[in-house]
Protein backbone atom coordinates (compact mmCIF):
# COMPACT_ATOMS: atom_id res chain seq x y z
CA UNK A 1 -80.47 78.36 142.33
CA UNK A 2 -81.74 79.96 138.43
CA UNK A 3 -78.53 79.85 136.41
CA UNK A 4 -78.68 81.97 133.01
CA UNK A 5 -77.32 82.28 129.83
CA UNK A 6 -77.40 84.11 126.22
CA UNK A 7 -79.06 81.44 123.10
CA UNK A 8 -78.85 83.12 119.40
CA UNK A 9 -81.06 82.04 117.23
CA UNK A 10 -82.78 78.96 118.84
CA UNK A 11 -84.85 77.83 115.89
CA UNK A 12 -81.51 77.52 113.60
CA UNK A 13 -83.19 79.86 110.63
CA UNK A 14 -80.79 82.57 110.80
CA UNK A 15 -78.35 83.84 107.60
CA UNK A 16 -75.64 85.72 106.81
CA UNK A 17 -76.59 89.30 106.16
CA UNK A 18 -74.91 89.45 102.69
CA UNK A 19 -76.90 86.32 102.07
CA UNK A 20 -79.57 86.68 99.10
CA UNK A 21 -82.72 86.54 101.16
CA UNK A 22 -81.12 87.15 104.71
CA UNK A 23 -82.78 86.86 107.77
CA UNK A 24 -82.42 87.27 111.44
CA UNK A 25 -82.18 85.32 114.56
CA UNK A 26 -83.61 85.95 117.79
CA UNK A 27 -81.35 86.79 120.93
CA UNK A 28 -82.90 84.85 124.19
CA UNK A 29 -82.17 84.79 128.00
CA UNK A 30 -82.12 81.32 128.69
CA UNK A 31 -83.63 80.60 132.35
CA UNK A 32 -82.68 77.41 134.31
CA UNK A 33 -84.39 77.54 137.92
CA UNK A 34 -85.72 74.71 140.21
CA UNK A 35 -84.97 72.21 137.39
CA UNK A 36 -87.44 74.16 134.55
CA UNK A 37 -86.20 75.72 132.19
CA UNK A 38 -87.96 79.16 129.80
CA UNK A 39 -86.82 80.84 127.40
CA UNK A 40 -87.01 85.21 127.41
CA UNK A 41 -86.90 87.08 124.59
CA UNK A 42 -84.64 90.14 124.57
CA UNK A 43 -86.55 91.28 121.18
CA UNK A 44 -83.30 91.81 119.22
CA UNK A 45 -82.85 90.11 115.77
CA UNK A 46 -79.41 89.93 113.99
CA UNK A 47 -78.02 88.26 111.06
CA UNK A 48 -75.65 85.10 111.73
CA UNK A 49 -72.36 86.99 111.16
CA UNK A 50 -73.59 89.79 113.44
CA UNK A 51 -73.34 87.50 116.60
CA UNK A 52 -70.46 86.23 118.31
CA UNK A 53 -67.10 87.35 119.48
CA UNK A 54 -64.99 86.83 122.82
CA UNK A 55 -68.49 87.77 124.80
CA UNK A 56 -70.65 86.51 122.51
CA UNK A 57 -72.69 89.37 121.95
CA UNK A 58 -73.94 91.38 119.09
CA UNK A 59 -71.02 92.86 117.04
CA UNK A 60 -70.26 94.24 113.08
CA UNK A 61 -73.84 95.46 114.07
CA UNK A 62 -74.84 99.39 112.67
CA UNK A 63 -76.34 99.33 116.87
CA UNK A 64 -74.27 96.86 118.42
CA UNK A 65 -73.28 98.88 121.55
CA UNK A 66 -77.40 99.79 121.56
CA UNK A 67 -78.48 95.98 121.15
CA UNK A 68 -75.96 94.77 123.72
CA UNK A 69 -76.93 97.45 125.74
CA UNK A 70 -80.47 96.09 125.73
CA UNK A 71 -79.13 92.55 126.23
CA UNK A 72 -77.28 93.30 129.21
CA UNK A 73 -80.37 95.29 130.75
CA UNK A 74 -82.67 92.07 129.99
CA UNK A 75 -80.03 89.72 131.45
CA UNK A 76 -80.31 91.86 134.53
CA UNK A 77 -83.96 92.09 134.97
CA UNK A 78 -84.27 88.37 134.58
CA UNK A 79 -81.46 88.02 136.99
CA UNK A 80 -83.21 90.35 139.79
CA UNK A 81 -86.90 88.75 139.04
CA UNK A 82 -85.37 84.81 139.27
CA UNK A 83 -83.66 86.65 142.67
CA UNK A 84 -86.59 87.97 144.19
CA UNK A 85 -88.79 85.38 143.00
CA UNK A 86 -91.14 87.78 140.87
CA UNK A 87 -92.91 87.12 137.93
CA UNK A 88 -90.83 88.36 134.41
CA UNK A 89 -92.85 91.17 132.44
CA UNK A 90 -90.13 92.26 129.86
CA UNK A 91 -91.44 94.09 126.76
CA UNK A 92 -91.55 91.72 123.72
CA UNK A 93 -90.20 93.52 120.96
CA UNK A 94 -87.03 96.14 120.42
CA UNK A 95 -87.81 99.58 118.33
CA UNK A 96 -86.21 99.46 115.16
CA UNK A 97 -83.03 101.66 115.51
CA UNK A 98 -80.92 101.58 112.03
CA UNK A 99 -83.24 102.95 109.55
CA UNK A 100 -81.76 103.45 105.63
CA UNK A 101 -84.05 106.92 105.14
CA UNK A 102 -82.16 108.09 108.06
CA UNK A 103 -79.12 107.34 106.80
CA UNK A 104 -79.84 108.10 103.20
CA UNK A 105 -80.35 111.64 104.70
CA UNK A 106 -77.45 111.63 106.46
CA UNK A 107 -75.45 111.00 103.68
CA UNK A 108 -76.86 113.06 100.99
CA UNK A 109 -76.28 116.04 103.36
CA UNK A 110 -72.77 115.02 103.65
CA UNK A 111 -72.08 114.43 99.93
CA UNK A 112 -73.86 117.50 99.21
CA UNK A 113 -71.54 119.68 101.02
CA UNK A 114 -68.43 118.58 98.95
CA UNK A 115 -70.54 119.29 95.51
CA UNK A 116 -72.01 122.32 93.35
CA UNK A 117 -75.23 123.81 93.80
CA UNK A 118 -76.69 121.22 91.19
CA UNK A 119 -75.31 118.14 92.39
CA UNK A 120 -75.70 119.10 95.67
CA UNK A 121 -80.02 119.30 94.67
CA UNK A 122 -79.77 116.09 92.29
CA UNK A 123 -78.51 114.19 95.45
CA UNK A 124 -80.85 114.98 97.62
CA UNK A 125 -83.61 114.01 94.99
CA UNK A 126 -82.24 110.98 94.40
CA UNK A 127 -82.08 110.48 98.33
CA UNK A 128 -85.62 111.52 98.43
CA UNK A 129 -86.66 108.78 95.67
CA UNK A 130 -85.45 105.83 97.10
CA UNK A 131 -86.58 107.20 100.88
CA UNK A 132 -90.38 106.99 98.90
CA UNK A 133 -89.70 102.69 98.22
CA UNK A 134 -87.54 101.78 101.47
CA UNK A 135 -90.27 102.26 103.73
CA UNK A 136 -89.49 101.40 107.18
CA UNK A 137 -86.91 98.94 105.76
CA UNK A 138 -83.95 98.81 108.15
CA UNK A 139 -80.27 99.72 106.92
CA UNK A 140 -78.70 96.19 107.80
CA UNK A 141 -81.89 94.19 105.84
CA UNK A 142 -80.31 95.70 102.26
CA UNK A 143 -79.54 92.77 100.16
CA UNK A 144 -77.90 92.10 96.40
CA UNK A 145 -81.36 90.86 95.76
CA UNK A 146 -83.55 94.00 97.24
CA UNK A 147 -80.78 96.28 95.24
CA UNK A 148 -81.60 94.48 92.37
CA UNK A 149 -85.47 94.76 92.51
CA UNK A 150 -85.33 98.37 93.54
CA UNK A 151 -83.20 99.08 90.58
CA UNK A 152 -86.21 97.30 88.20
CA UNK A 153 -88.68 99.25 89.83
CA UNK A 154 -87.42 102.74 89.42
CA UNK A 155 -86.85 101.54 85.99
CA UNK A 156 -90.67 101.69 85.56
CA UNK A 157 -90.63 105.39 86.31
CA UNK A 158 -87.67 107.00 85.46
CA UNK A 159 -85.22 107.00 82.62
CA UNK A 160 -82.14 104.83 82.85
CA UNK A 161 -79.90 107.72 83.38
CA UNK A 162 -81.38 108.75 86.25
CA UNK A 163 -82.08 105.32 87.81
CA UNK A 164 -78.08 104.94 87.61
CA UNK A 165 -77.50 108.26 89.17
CA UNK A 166 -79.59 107.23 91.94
CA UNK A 167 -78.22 103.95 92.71
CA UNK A 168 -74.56 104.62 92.43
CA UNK A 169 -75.96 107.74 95.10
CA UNK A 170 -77.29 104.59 96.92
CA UNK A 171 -73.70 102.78 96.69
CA UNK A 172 -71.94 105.72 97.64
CA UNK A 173 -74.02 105.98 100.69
CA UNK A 174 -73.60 102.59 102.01
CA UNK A 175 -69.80 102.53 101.47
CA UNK A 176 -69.95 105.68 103.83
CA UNK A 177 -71.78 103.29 105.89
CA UNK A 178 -69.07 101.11 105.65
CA UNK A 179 -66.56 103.48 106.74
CA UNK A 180 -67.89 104.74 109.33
CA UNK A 181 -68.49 100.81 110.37
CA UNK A 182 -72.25 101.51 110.79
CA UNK A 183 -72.80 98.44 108.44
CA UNK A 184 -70.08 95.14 108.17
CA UNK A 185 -70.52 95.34 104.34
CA UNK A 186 -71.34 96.73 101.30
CA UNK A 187 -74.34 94.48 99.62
CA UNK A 188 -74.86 96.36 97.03
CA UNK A 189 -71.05 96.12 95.97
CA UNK A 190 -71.46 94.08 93.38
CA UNK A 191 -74.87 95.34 91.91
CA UNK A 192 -74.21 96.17 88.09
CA UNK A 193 -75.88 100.10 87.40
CA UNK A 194 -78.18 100.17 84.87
CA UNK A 195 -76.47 101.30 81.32
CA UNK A 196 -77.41 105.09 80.64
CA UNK A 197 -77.92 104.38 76.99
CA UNK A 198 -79.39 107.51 75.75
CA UNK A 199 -79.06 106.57 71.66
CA UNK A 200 -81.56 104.28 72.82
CA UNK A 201 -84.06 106.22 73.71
CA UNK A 202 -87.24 105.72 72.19
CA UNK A 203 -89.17 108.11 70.27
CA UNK A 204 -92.21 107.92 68.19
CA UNK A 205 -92.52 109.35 64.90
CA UNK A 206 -95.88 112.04 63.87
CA UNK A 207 -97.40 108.94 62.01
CA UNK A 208 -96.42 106.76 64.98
CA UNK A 209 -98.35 109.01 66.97
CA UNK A 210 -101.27 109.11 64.92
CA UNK A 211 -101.30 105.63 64.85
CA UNK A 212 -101.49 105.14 68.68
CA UNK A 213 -104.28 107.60 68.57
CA UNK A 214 -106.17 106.00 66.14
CA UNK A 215 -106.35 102.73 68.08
CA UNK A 216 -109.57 101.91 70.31
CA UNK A 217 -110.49 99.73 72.21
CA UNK A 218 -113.35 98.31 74.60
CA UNK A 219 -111.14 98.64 77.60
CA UNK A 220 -111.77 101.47 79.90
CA UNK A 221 -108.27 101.04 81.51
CA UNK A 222 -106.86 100.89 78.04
CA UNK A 223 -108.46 104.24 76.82
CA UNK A 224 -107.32 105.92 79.82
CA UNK A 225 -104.02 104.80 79.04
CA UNK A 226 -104.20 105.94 75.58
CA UNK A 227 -105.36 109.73 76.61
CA UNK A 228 -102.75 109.94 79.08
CA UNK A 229 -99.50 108.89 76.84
CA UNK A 230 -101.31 111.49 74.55
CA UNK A 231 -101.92 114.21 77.26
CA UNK A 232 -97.54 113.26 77.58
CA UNK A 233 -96.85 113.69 74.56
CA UNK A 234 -98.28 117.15 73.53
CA UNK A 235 -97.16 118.84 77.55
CA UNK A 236 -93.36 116.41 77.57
CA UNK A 237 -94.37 116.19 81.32
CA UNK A 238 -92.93 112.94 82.91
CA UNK A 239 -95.83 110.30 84.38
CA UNK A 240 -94.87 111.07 87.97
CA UNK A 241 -95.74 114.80 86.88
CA UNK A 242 -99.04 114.01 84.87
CA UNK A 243 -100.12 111.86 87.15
CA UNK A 244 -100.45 113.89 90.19
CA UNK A 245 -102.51 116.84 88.24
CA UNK A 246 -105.26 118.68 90.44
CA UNK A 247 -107.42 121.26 89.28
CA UNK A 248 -105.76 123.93 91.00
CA UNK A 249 -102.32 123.10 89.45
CA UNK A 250 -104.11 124.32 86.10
CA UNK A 251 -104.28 128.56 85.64
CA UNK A 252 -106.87 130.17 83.13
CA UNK A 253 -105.17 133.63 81.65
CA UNK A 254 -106.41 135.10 78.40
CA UNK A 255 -107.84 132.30 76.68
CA UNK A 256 -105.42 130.20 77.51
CA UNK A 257 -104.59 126.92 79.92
CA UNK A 258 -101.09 127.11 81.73
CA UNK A 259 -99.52 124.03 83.98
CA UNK A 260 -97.62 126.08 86.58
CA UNK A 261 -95.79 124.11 88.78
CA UNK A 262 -92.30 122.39 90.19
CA UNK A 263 -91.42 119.11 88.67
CA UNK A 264 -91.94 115.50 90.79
CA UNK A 265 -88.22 114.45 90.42
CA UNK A 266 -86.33 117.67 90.28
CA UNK A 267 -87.74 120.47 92.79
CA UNK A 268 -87.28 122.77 89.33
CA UNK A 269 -90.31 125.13 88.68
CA UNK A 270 -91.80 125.18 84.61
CA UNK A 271 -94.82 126.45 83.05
CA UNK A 272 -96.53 124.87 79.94
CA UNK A 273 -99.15 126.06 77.73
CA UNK A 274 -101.85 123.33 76.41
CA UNK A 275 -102.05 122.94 73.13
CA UNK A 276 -105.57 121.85 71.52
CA UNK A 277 -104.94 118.00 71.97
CA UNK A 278 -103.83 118.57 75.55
CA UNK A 279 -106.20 120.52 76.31
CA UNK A 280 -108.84 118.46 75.03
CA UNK A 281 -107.46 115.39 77.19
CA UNK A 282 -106.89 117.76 80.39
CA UNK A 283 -111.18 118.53 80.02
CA UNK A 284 -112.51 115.00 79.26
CA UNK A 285 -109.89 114.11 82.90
CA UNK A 286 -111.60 117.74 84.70
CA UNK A 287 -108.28 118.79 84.83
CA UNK A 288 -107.70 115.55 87.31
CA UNK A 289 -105.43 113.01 86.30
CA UNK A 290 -106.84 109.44 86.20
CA UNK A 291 -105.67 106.77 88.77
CA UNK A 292 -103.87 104.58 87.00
CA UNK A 293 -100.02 102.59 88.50
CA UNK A 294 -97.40 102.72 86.34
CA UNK A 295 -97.10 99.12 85.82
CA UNK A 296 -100.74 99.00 84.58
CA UNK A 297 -99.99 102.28 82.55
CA UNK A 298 -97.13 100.50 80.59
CA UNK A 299 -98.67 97.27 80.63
CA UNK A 300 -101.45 99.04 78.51
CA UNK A 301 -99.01 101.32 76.12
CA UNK A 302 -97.18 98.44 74.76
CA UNK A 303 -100.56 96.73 73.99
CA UNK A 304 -101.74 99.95 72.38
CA UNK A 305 -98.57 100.14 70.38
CA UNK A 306 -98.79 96.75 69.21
CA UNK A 307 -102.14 97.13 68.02
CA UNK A 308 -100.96 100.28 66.29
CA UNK A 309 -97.69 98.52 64.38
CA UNK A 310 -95.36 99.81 66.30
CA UNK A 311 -92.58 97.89 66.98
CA UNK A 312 -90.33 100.08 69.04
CA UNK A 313 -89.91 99.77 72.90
CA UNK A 314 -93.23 102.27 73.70
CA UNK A 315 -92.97 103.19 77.46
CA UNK A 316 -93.96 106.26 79.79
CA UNK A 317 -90.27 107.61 78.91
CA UNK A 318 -91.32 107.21 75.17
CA UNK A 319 -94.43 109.84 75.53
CA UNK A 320 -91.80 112.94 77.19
CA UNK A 321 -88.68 111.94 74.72
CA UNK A 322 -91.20 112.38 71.92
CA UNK A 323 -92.35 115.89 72.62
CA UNK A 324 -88.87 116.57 73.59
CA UNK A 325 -87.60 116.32 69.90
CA UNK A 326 -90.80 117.16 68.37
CA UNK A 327 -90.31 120.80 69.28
CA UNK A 328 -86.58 120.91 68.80
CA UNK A 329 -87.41 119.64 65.07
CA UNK A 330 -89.89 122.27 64.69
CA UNK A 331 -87.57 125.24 65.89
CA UNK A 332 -88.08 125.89 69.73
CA UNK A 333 -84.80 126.46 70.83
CA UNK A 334 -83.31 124.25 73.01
CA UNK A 335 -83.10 126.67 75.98
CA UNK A 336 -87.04 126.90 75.91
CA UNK A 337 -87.45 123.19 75.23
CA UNK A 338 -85.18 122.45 78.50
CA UNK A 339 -87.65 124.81 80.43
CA UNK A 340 -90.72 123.46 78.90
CA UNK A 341 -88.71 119.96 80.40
CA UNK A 342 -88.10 121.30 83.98
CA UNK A 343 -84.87 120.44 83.34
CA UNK A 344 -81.95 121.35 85.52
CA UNK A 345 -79.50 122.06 83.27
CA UNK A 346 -79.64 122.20 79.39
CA UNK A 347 -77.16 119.59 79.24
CA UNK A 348 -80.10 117.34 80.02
CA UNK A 349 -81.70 118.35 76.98
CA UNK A 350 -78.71 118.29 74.76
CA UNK A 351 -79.41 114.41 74.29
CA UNK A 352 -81.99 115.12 72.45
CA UNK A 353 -80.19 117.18 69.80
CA UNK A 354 -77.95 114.83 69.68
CA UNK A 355 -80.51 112.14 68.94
CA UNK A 356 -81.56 114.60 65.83
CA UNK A 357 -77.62 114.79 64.89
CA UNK A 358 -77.71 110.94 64.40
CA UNK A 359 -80.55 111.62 62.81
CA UNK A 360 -78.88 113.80 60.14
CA UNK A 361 -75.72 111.13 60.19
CA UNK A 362 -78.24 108.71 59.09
CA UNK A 363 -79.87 110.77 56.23
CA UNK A 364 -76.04 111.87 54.94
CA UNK A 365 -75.21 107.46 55.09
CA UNK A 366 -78.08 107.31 52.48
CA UNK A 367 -76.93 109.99 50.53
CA UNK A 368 -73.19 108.91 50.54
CA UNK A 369 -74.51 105.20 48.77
CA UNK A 370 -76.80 107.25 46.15
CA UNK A 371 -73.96 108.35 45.60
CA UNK A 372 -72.01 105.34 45.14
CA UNK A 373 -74.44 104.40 43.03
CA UNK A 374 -74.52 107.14 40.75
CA UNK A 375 -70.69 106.82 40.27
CA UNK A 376 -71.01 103.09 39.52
CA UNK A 377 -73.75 103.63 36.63
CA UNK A 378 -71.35 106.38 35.14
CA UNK A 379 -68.32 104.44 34.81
């Protein structure tokens, strides 16, 4: 007589899931007949708290009604083939079912529908983002730890303010996740959002530009670093933007060289003219940008900058925030420098006049102590 029963996680390795590097155990069919005993995979993985219960089945699972449904089908196969004294041929391995793009979808749609027209696109670009570094990564593998690198790495590409947006979006979305008990917790509770400091954005300085031009070096990486931070600072595109150039993104009208074309991040359609440095750059590239990852890009800016004298915090970021107030201190108004930015709203580019009113703050400070000192040597 074959007797049978459920094992979790034979080999003893599974976690909690709100451990920091959680992992799964295997569910198995354990097979007793004629004295031998097997062991039958059913192919589903779950984390330690994710098993159990008065049946002792899957539960707090996003699939747990799917994963016990496969259980119960595998139990009853095995059953049927002990029976009948067949061989078993059960399929090794379950089809990954909870999937975080699909949900990140899901919920962007729904939090769109209770916002404006712009918050409603911002979402769904910020949805879009983290769909591009999730992969095939499954809803219930999120961890404090994964938050945490994901949060570094879009650091590397976008400015803080943005990486926030998207990852309280993120939050959000796995609360909803939460409520609607797809997923036993929130992981990413406790994950501390990046500070959207934008006083501290860096910008360079003409002479600080100069400066980073000037530099050279026997590095062909290095060089092609150097031309592109350039190529960013004269158009104010963003990396993801300048990096993804093709010749037919470039239009030849009357002497001039336009970039016609919807930003990366935002969806939102701009046009730039190349000036003479830009243009210069965009011909020694044929109007192709290089290949180059961001974390080799920045890697090779802050050695450039050093070798310059700069001291500030050179990144990317630094190469669009520069052009950004470069033409607002030369007199483009604001609503053509947001354009020129592919921004969605001007309110984006307000920072950067604000940045030039703490600039003016600054320059009054040294006035007001001339004038302290002027009153001290007349009395």
């Amino acid at each position: 007589m074959a007797t049978t029963r459920l094992v979790f996680d034979r080999k003893k390795i599974a976690t909690l899931s709100t451990a920091q590097n959680p992992k799964t155990g295997l569910v198995q069919i354990e097979l007793t007949s004629n004295g031998k005993r097997q062991f039958i995979t059913t192919g589903v993985k779950v984390y330690k708290d994710q098993w159990g219960g008065p049946a002792k089945m899957v539960v707090r699972s996003a699939y747990s009604s799917e994963y016990n449904g496969i259980i119960v089908e595998k139990m009853k196969q095995v059953i049927d083939a002990a029976a009948d004294g067949k061989p078993l041929n059960l399929p090794k391995k379950v089809k990954s079912m909870a999937m975080l793009a699909d949900w990140l979808d899901e919920a962007a749609g729904k939090i769109a529908n209770k916002r404006s027209k712009n918050r409603a696109k911002a979402v769904f670009q910020y949805a879009r983002i983290i769909t591009r570094f999730v992969k095939n990564m499954r809803l219930e593998a999120i961890s404090l730890v994964w938050g945490r690198k994901l949060q570094d790495k879009l650091l590397d590409q976008y400015a803080s303010g943005s990486v926030r947006g998207m990852m309280a979006f993120l939050k959000q979305a796995l609360n909803m996740a939460l409520e609607d008990g797809i997923i036993a917790n929130n992981p990413l509770s406790t994950l501390k959002l990046v500070h959207a400091d934008y006083a501290q954005r860096t910008i360079l300085t003409q002479d600080e530009v100069d400066a980073f031009a000037n530099v050279h070096t026997n590095k062909k990486i290095t060089e092609t670093a150097k031309q592109l931070f350039m190529f960013q600072c004269y158009t104010g595109l963003a990396y993801a933007d300048a990096i993804s150039l093709t010749p037919q993104m470039f239009s030849h009208e009357n002497g001039k060289v336009y970039i016609i074309r919807t930003r990366q991040k935002t969806g939102v359609p701009y046009r730039i003219t190349l000036l003479p440095p830009a243009l210069k750059i965009a011909e020694a590239f044929n109007f192709s940008s290089p290949q180059i990852s961001i974390a080799e890009y920045n890697k090779n800016i802050k050695r450039l900058a050093k070798l310059a004298g700069i001291t500030k915090n050179v990144s990317s970021h630094t190469a669009r925030h520069t052009f950004a107030t470069w033409a607002l201190r030369n007199g483009v108004p604001i609503e053509i420098v947001s354009k020129m930015l592919g921004h969605t709203n001007i309110t984006t580019t307000q920072i950067y006049a604000k940045i030039l009113a703490q600039d003016v703050d600054a320059q009054f400070d040294k006035l007001a102590s001339l004038c302290k000192t002027e009153t001290q040597l007349h009395s």
